[in-house]
PDB file of N, CA and C in Angstrom:
ATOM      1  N   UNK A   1    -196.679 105.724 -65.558  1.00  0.00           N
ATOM      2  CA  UNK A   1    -195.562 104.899 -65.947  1.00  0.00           C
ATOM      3  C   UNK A   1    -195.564 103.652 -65.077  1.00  0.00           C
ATOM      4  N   UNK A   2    -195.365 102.270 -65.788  1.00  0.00           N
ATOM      5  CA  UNK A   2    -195.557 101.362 -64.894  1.00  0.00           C
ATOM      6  C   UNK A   2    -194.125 100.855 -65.483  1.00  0.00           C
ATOM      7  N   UNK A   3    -193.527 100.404 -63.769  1.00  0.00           N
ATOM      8  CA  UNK A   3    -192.493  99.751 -64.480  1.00  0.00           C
ATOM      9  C   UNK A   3    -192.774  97.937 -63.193  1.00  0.00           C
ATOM     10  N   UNK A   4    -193.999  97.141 -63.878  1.00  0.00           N
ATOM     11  CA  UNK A   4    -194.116  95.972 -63.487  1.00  0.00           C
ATOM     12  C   UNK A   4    -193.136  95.024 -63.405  1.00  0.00           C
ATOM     13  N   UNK A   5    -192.530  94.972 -64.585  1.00  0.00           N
ATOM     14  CA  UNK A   5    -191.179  94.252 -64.745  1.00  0.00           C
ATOM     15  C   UNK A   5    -189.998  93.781 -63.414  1.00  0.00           C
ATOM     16  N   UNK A   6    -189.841  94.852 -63.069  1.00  0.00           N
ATOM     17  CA  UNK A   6    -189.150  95.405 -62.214  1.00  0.00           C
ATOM     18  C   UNK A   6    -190.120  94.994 -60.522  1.00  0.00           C
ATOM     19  N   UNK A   7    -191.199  95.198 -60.538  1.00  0.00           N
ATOM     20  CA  UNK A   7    -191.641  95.533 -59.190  1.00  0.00           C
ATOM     21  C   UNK A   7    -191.264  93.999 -58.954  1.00  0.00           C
ATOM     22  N   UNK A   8    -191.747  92.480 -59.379  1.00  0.00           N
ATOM     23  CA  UNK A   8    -191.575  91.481 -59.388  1.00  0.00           C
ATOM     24  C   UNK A   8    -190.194  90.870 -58.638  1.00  0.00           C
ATOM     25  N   UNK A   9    -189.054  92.047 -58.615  1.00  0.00           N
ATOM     26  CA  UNK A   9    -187.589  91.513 -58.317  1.00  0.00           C
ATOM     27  C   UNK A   9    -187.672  92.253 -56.975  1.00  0.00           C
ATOM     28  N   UNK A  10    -187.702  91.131 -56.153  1.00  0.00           N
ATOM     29  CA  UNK A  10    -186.900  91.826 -54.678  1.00  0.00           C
ATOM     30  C   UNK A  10    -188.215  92.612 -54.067  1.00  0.00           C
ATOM     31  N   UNK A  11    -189.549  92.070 -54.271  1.00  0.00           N
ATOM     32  CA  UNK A  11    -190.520  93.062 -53.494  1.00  0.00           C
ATOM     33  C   UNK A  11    -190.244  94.613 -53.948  1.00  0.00           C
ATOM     34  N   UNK A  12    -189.798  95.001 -55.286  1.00  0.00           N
ATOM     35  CA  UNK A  12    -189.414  96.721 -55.337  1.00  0.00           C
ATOM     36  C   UNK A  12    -191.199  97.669 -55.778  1.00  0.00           C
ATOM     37  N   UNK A  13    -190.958  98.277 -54.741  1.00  0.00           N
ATOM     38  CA  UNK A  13    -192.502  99.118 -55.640  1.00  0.00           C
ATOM     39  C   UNK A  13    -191.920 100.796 -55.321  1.00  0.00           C
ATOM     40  N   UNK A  14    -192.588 101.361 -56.605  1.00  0.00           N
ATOM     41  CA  UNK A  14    -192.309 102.423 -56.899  1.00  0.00           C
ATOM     42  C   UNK A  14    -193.027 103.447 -55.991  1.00  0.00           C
ATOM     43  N   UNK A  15    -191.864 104.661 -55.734  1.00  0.00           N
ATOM     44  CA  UNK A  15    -192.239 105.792 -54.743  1.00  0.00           C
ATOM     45  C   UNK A  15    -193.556 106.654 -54.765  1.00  0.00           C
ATOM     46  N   UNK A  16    -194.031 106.486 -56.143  1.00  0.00           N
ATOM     47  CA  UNK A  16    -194.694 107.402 -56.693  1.00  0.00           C
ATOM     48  C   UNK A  16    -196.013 106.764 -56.802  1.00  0.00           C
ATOM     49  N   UNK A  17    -197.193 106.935 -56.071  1.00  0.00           N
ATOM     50  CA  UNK A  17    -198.467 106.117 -56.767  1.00  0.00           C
ATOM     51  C   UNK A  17    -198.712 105.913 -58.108  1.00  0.00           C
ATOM     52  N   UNK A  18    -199.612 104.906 -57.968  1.00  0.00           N
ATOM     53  CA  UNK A  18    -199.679 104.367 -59.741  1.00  0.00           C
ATOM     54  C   UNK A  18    -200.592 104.820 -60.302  1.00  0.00           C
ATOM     55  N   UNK A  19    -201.571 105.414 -59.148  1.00  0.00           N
ATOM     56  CA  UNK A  19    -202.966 106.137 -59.597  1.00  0.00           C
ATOM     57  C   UNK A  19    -203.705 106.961 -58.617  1.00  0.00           C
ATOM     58  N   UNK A  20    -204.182 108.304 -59.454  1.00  0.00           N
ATOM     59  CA  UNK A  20    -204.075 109.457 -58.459  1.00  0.00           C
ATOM     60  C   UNK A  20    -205.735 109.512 -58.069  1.00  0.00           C
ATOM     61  N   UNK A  21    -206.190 109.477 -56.836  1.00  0.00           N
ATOM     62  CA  UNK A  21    -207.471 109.555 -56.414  1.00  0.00           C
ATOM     63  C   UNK A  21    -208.032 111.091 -56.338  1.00  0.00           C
ATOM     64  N   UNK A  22    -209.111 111.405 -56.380  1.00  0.00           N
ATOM     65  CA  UNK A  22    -209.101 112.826 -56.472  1.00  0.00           C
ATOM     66  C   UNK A  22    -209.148 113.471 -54.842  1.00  0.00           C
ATOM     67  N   UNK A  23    -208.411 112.643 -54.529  1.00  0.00           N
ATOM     68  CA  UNK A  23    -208.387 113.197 -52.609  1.00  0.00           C
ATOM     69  C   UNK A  23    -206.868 113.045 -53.193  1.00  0.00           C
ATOM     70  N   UNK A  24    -206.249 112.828 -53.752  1.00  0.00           N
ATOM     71  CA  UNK A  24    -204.576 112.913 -53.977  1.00  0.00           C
ATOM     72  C   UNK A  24    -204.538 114.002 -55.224  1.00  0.00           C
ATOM     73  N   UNK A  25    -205.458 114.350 -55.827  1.00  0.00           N
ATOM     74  CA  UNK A  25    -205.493 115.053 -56.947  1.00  0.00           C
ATOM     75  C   UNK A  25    -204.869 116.623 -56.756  1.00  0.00           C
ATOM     76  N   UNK A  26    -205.481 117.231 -55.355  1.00  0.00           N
ATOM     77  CA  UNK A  26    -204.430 118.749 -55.587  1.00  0.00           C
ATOM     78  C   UNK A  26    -204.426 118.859 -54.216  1.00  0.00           C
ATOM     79  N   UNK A  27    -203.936 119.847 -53.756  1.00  0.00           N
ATOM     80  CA  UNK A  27    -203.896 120.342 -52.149  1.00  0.00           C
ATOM     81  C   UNK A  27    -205.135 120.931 -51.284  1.00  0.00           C
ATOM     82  N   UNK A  28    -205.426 120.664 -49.767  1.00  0.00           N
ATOM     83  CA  UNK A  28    -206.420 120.528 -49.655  1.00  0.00           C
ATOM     84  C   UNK A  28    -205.973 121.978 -48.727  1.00  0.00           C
ATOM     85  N   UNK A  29    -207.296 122.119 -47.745  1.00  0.00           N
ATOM     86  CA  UNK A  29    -207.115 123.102 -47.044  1.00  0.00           C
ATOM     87  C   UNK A  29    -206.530 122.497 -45.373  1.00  0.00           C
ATOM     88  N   UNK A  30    -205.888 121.553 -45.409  1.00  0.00           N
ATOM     89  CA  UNK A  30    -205.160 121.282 -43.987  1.00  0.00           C
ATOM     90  C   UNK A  30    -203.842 121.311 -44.770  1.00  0.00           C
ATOM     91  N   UNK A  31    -203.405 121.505 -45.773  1.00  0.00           N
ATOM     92  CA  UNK A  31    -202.195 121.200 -46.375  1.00  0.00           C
ATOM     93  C   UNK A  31    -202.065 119.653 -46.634  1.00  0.00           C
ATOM     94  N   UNK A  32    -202.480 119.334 -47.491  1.00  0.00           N
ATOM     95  CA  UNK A  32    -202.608 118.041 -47.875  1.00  0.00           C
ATOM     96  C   UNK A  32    -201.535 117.412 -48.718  1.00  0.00           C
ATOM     97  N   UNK A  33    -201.035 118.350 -49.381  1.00  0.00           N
ATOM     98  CA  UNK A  33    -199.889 118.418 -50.482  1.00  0.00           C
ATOM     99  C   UNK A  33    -198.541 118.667 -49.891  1.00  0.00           C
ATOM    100  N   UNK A  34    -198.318 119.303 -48.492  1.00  0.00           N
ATOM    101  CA  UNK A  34    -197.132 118.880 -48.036  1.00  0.00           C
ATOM    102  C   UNK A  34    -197.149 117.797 -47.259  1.00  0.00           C
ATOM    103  N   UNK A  35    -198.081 117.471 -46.957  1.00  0.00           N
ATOM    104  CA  UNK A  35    -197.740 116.344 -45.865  1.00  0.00           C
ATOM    105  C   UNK A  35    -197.575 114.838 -46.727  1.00  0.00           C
ATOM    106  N   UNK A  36    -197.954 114.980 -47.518  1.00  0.00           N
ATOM    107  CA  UNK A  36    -198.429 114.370 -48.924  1.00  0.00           C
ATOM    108  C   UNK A  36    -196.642 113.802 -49.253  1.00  0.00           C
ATOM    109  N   UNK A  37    -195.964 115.296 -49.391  1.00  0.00           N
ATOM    110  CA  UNK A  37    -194.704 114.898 -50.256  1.00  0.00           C
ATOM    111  C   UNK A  37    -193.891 114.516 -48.917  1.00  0.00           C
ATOM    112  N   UNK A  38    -194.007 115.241 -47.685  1.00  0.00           N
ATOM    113  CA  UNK A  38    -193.026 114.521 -46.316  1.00  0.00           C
ATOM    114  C   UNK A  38    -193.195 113.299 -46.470  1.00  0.00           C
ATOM    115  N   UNK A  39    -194.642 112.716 -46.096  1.00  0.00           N
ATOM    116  CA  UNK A  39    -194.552 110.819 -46.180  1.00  0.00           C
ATOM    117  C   UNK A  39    -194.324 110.495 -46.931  1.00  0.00           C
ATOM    118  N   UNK A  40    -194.052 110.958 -48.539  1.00  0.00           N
ATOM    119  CA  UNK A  40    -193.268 110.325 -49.587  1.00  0.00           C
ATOM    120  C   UNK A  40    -191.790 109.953 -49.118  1.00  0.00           C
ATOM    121  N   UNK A  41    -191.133 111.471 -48.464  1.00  0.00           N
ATOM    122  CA  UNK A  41    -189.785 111.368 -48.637  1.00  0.00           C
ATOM    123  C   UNK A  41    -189.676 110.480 -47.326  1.00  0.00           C
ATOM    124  N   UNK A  42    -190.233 110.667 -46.260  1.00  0.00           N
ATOM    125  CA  UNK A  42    -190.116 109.350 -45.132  1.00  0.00           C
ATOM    126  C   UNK A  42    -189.799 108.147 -45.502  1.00  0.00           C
ATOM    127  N   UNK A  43    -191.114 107.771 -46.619  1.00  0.00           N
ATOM    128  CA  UNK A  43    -190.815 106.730 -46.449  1.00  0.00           C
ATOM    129  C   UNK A  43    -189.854 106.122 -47.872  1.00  0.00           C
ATOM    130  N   UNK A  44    -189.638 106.778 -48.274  1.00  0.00           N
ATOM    131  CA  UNK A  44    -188.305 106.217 -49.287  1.00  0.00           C
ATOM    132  C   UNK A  44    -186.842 106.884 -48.674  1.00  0.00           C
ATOM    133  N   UNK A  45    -187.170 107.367 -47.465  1.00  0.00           N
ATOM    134  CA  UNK A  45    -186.096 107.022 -46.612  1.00  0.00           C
ATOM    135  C   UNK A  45    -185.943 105.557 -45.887  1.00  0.00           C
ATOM    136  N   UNK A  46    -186.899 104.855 -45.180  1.00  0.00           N
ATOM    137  CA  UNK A  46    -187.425 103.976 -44.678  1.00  0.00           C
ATOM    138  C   UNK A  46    -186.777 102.946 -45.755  1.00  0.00           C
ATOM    139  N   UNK A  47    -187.132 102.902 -47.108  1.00  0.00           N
ATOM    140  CA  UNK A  47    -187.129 101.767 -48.176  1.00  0.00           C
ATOM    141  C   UNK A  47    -185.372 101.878 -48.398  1.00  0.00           C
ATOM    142  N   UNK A  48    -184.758 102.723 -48.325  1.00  0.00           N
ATOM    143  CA  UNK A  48    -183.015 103.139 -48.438  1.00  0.00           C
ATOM    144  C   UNK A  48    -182.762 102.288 -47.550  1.00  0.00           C
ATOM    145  N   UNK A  49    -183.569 102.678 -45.737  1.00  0.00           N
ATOM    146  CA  UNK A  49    -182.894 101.990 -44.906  1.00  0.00           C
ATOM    147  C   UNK A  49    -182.698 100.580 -44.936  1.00  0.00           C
ATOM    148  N   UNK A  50    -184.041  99.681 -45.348  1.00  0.00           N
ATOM    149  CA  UNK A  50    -183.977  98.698 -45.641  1.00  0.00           C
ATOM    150  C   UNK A  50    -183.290  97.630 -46.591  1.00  0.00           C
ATOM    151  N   UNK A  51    -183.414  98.262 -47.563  1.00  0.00           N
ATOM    152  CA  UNK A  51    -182.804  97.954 -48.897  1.00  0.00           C
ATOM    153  C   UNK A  51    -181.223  97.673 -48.343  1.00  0.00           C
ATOM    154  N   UNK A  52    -180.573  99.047 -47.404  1.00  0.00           N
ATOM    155  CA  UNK A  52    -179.235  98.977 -47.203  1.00  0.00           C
ATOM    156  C   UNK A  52    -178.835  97.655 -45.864  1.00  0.00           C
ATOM    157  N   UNK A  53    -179.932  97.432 -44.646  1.00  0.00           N
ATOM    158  CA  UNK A  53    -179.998  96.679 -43.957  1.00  0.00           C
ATOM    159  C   UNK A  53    -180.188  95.186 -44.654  1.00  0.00           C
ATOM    160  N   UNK A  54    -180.739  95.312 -45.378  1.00  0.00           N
ATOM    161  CA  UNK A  54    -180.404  93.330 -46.104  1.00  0.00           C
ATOM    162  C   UNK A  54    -179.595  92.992 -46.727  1.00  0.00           C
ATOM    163  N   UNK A  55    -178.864  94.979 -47.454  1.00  0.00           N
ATOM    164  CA  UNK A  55    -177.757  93.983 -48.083  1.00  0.00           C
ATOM    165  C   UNK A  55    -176.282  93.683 -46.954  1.00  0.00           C
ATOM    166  N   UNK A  56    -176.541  94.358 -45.669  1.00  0.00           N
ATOM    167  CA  UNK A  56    -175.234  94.155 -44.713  1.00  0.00           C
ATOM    168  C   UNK A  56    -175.927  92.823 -44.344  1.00  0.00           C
ATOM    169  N   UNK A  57    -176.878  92.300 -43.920  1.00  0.00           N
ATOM    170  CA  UNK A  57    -177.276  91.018 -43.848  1.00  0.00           C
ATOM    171  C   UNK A  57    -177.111  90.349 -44.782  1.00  0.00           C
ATOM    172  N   UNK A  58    -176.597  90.119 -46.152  1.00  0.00           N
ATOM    173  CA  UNK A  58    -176.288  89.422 -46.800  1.00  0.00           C
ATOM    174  C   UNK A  58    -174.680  89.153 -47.044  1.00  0.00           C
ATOM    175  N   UNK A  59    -174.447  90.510 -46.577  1.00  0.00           N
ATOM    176  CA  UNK A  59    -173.209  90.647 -46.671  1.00  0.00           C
ATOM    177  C   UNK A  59    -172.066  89.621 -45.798  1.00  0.00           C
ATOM    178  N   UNK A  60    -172.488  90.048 -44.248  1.00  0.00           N
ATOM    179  CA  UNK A  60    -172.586  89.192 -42.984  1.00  0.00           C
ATOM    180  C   UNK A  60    -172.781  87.590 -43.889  1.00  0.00           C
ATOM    181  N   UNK A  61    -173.101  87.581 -44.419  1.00  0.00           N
ATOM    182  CA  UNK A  61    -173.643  85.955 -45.053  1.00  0.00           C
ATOM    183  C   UNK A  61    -172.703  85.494 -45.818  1.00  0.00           C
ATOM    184  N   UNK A  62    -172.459  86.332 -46.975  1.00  0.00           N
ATOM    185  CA  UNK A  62    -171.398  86.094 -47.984  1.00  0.00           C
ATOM    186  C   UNK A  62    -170.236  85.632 -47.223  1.00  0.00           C
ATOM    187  N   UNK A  63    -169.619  86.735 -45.993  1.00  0.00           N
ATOM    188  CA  UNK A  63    -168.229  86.305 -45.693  1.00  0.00           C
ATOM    189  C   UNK A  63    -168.294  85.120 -44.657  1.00  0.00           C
ATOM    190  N   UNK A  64    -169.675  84.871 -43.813  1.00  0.00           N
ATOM    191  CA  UNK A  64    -169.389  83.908 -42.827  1.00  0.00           C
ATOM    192  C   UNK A  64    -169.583  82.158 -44.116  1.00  0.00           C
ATOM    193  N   UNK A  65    -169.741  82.417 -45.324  1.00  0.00           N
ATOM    194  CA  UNK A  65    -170.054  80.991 -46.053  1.00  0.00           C
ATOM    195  C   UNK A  65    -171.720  80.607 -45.816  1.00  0.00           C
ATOM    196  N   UNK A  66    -172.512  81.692 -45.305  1.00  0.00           N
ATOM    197  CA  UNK A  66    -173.635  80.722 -45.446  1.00  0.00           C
ATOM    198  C   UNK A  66    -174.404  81.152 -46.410  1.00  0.00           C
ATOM    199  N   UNK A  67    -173.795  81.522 -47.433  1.00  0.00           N
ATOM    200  CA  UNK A  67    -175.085  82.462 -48.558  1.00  0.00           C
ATOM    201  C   UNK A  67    -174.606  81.672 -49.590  1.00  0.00           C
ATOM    202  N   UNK A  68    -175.523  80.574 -50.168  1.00  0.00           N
ATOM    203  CA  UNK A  68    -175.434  79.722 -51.161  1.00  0.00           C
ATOM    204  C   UNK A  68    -175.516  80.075 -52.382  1.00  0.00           C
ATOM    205  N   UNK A  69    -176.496  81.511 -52.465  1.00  0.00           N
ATOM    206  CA  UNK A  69    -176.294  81.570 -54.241  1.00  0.00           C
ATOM    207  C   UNK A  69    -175.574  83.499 -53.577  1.00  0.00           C
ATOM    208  N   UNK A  70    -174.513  83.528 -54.413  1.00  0.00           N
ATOM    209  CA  UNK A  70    -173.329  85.078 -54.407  1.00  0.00           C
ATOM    210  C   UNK A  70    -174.450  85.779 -55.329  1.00  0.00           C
ATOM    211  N   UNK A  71    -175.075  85.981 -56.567  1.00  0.00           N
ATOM    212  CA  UNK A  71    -175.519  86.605 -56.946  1.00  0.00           C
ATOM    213  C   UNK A  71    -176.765  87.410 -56.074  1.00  0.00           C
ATOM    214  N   UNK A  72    -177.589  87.020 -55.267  1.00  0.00           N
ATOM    215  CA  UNK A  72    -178.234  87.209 -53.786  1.00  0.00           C
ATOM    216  C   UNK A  72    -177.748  88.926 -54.144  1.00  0.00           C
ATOM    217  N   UNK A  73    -176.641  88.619 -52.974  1.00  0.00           N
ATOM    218  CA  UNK A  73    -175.808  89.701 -52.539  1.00  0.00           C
ATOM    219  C   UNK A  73    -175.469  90.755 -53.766  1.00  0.00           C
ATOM    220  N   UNK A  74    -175.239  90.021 -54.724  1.00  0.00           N
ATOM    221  CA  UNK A  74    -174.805  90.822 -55.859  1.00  0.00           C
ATOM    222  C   UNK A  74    -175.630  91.869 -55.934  1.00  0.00           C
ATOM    223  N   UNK A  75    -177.084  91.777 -56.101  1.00  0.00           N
ATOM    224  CA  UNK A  75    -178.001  91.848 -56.654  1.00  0.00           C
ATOM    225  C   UNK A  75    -178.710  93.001 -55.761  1.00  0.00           C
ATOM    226  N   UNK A  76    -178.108  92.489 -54.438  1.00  0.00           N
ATOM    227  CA  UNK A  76    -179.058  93.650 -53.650  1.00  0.00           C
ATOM    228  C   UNK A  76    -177.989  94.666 -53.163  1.00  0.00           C
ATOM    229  N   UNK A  77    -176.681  94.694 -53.178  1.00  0.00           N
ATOM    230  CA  UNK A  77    -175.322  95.587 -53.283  1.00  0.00           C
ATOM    231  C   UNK A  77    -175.898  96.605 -53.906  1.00  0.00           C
ATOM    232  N   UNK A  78    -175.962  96.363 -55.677  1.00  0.00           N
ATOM    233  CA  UNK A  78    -176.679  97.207 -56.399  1.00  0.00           C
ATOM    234  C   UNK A  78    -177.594  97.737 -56.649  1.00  0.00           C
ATOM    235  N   UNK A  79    -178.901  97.369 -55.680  1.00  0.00           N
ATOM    236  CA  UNK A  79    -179.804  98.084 -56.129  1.00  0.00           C
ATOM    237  C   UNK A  79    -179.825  99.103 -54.336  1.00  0.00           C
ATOM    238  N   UNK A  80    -178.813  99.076 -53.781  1.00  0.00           N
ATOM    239  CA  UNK A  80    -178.491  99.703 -52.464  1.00  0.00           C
ATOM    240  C   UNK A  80    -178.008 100.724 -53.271  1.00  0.00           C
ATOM    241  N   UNK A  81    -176.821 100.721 -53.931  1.00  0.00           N
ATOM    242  CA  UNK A  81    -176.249 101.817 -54.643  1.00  0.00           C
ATOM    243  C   UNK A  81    -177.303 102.425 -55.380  1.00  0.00           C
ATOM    244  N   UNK A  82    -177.809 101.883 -56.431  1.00  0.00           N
ATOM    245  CA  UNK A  82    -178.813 102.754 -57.560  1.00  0.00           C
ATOM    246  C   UNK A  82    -179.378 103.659 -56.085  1.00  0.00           C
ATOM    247  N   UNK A  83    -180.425 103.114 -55.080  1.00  0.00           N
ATOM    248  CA  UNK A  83    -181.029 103.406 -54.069  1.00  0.00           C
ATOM    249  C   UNK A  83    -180.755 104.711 -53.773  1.00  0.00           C
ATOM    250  N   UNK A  84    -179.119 104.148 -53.422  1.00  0.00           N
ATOM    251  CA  UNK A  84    -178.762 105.950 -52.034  1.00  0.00           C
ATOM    252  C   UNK A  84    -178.422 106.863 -53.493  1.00  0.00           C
ATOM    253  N   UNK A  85    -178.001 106.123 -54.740  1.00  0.00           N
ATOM    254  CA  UNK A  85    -177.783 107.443 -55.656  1.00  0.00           C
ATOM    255  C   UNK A  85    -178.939 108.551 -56.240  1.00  0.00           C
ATOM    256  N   UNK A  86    -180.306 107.644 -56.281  1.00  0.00           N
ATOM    257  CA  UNK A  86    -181.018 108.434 -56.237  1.00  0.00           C
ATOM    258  C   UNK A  86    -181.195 108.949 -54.869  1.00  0.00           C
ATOM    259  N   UNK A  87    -181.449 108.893 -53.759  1.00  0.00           N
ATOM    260  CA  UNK A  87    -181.724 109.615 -52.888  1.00  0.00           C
ATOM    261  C   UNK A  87    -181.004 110.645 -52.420  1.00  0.00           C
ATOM    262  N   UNK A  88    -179.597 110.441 -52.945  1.00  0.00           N
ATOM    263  CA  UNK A  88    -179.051 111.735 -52.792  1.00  0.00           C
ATOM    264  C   UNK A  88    -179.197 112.476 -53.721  1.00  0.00           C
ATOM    265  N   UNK A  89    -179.343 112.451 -55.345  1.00  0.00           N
ATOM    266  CA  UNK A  89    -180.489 113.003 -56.345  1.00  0.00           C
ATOM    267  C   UNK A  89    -181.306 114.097 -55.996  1.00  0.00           C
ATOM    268  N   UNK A  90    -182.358 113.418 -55.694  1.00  0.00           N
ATOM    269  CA  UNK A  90    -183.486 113.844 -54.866  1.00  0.00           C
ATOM    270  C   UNK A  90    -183.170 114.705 -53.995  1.00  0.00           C
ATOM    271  N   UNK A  91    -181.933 114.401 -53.116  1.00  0.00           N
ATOM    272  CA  UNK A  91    -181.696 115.991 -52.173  1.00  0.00           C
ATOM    273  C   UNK A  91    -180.802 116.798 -52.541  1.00  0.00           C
ATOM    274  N   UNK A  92    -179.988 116.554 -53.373  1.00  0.00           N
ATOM    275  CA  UNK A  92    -179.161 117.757 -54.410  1.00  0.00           C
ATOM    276  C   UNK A  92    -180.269 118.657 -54.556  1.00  0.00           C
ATOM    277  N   UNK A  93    -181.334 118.275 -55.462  1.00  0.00           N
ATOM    278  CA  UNK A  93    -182.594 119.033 -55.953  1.00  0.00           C
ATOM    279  C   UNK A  93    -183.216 119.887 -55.017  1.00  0.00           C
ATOM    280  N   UNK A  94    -183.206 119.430 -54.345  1.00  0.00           N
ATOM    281  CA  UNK A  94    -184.026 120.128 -53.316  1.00  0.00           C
ATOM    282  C   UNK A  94    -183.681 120.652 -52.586  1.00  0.00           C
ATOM    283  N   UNK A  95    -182.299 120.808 -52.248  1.00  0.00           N
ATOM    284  CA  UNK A  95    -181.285 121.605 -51.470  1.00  0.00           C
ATOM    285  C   UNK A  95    -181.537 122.950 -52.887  1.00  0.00           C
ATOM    286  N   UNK A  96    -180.924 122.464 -53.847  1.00  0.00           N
ATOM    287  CA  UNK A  96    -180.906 123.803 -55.164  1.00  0.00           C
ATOM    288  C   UNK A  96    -182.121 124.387 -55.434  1.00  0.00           C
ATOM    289  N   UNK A  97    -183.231 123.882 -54.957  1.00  0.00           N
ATOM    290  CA  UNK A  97    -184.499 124.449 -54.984  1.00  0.00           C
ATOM    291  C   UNK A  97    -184.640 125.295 -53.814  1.00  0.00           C
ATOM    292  N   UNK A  98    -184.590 125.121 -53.061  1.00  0.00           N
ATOM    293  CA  UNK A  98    -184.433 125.826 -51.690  1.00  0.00           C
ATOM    294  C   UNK A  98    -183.514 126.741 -51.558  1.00  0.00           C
ATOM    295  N   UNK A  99    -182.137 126.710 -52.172  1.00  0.00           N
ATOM    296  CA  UNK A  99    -181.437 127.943 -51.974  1.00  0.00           C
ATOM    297  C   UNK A  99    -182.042 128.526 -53.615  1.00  0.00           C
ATOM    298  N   UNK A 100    -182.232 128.674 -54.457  1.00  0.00           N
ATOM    299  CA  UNK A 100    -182.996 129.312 -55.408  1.00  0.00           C
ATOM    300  C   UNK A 100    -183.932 129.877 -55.083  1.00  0.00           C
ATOM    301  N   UNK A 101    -184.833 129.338 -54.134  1.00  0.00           N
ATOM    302  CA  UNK A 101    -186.261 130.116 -53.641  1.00  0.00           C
ATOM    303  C   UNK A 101    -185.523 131.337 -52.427  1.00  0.00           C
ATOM    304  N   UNK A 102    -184.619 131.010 -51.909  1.00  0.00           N
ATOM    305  CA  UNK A 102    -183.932 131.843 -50.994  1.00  0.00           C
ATOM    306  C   UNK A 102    -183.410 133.312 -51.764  1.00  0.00           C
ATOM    307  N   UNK A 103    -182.813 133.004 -53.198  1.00  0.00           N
ATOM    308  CA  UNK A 103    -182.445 133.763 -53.545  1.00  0.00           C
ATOM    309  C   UNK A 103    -183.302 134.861 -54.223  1.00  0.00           C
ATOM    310  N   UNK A 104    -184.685 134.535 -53.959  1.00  0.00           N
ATOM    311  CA  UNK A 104    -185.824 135.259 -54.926  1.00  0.00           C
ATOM    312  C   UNK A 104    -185.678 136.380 -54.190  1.00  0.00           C
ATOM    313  N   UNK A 105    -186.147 137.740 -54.686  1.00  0.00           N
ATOM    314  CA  UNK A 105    -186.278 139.483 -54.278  1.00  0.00           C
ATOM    315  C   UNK A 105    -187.743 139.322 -53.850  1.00  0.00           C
ATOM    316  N   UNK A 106    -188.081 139.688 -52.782  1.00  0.00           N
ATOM    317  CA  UNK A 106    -189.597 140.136 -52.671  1.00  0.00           C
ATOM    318  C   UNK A 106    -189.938 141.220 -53.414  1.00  0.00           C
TER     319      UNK A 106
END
């Protein structure tokens, strides 16, 4: 799934590679496949943090008068929100995956 359109606004690139190498293809024998999905979730923690750090820097901007175009701010407000809504998404899931696997019978 490419969503190019999109990557173009605001430096955004998607969490997910765009193309799978066959060293990304399945899990290896060092565990390749968890460490695989940790630096995923790192670093779209990392991209939250940021995303949320420019928009208080813009923010800071808006109220002191030095941010010439308001839509700026607009623009990156919201994609802070979309941001943390998926990321808390993402850990709903995985909290309910985890107590589901908890609940399995050996």
């Amino acid at each position: 799934m490419s969503v190019s359109g999109i990557e173009a606004i605001s430096g955004f690139t998607p969490l997910v590679p765009t193309t799978v190498t066959s060293a990304q293809a399945g899990p290896t024998a060092t565990g390749g496949a968890d460490s695989d999905f940790g630096k995923m979730v790192l670093d779209g923690i990392d991209r939250l943090e940021g995303v949320t750090d420019k928009t208080d820097q813009l923010a800071v901007k808006a109220a002191t008068g030095d941010l010439n175009a308001i839509h700026d701010y607009t623009i990156a407000a919201t994609e802070a929100s979309v941001t943390t809504q998926l990321t808390v998404a993402v850990r709903n899931k995985a909290v309910e995956a985890f107590n589901e696997i908890m609940r399995m019978q050996v």
